[in-house]
Protein backbone atom coordinates (compact mmCIF):
# COMPACT_ATOMS: atom_id res chain seq x y z
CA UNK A 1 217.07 318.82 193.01
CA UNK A 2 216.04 317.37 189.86
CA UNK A 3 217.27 313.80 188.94
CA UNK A 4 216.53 312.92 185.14
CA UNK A 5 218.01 308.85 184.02
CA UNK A 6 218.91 308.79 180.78
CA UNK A 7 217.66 306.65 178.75
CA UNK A 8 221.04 305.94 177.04
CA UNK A 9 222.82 304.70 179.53
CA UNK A 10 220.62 304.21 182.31
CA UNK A 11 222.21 306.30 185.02
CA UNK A 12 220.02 308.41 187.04
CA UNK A 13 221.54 312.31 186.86
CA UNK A 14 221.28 314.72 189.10
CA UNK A 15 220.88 318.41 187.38
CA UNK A 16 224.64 319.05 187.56
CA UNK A 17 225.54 316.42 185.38
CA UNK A 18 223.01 317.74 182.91
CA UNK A 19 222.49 320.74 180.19
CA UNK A 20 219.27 322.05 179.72
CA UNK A 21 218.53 322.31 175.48
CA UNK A 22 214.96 323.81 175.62
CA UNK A 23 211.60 322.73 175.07
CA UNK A 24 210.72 319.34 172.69
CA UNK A 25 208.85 318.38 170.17
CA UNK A 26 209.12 321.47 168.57
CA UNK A 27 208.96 321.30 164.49
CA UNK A 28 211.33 323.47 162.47
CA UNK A 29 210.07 324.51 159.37
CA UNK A 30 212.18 323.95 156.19
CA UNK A 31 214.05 327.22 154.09
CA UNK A 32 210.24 328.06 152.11
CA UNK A 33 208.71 328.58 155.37
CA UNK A 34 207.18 332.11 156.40
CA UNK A 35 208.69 334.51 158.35
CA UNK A 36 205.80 333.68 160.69
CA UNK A 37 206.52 330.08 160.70
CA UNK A 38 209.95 330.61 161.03
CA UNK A 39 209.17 333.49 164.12
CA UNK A 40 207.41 331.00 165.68
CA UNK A 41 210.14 328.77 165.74
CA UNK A 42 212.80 330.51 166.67
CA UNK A 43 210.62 332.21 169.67
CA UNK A 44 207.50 330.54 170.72
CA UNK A 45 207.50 328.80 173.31
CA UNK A 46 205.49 327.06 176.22
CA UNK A 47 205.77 328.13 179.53
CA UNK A 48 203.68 325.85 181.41
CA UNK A 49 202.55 325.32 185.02
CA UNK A 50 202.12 321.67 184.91
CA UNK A 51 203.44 319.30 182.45
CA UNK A 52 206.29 320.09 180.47
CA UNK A 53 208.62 318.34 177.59
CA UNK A 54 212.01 319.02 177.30
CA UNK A 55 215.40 318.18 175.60
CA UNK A 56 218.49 317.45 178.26
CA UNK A 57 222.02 316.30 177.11
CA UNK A 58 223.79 313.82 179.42
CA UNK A 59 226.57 316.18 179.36
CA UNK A 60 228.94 314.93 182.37
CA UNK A 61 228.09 311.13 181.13
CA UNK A 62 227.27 309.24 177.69
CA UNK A 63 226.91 313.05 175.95
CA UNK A 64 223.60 312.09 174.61
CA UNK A 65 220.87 314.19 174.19
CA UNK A 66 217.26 312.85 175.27
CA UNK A 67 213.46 314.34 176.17
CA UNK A 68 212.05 314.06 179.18
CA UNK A 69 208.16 314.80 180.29
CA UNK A 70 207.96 316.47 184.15
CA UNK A 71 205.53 319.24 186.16
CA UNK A 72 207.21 322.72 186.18
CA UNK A 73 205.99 323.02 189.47
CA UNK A 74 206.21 320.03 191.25
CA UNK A 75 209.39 318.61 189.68
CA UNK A 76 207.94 315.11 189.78
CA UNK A 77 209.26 313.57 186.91
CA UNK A 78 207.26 311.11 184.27
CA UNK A 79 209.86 309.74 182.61
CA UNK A 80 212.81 310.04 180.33
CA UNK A 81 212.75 308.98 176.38
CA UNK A 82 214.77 308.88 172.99
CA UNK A 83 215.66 312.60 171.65
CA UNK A 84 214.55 310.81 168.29
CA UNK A 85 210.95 309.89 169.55
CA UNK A 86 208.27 312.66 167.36
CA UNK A 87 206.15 311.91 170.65
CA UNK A 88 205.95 311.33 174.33
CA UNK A 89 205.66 306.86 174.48
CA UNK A 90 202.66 306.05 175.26
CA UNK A 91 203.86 304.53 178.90
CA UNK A 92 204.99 308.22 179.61
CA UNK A 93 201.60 309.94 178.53
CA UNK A 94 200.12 306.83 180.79
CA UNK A 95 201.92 308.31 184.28
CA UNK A 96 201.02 311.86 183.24
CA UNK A 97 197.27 310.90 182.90
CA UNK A 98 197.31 308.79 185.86
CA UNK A 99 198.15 312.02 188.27
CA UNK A 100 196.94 314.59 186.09
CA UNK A 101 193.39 313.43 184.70
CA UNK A 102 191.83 315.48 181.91
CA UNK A 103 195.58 316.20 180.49
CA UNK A 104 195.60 315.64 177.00
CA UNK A 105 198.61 315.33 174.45
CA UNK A 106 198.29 318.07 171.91
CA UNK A 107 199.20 317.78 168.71
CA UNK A 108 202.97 318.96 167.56
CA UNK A 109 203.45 317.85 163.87
């Protein structure tokens, strides 16, 4: 089972007290942007095997949202973060290169 803490409150969170909101660090364009742009936003996303950002809302606890960085396939989980934070903290991107050398954090803006 995957256990998330948020970093609200500090409670670690099993799934069930969680809802999933999608993949982060995505940027939405503003109303000039293309229909591409705007495509792309509304329906491209990742769908890694490895490491993986996402959004999660404490939903059976403080009701916050936050992002947290894990491996789709091993479930280990790097850590938990701010849903305000543009980018992973550098502590997080730390763990991920520490058990995943050669990962590199691509650019989103």
């Amino acid at each position: 089972m995957l256990t998330l803490t948020c970093p609200y409150c500090g409670i670690p969170c099993d799934e069930t007290e969680l809802a999933a909101g999608g993949e982060a660090h995505l940027k939405r364009f503003g109303p000039g942007a293309s229909d591409a742009e705007f495509e792309g936003y509304m329906f491209h996303r990742e769908n890694p095997k490895g490491v993986h950002f996402e959004r999660w809302r404490h939903a059976y606890g403080c009701g916050k949202w936050f992002l947290a960085a894990r491996h789709t396939v091993t479930m280990e989980v790097f850590g938990t973060y701010e849903a305000q934070s543009t980018e992973p903290p550098q502590e997080v991107r730390d763990r991920i290169t520490a058990r995943h050398p050669g990962w590199t954090w691509r650019d989103f803006a």
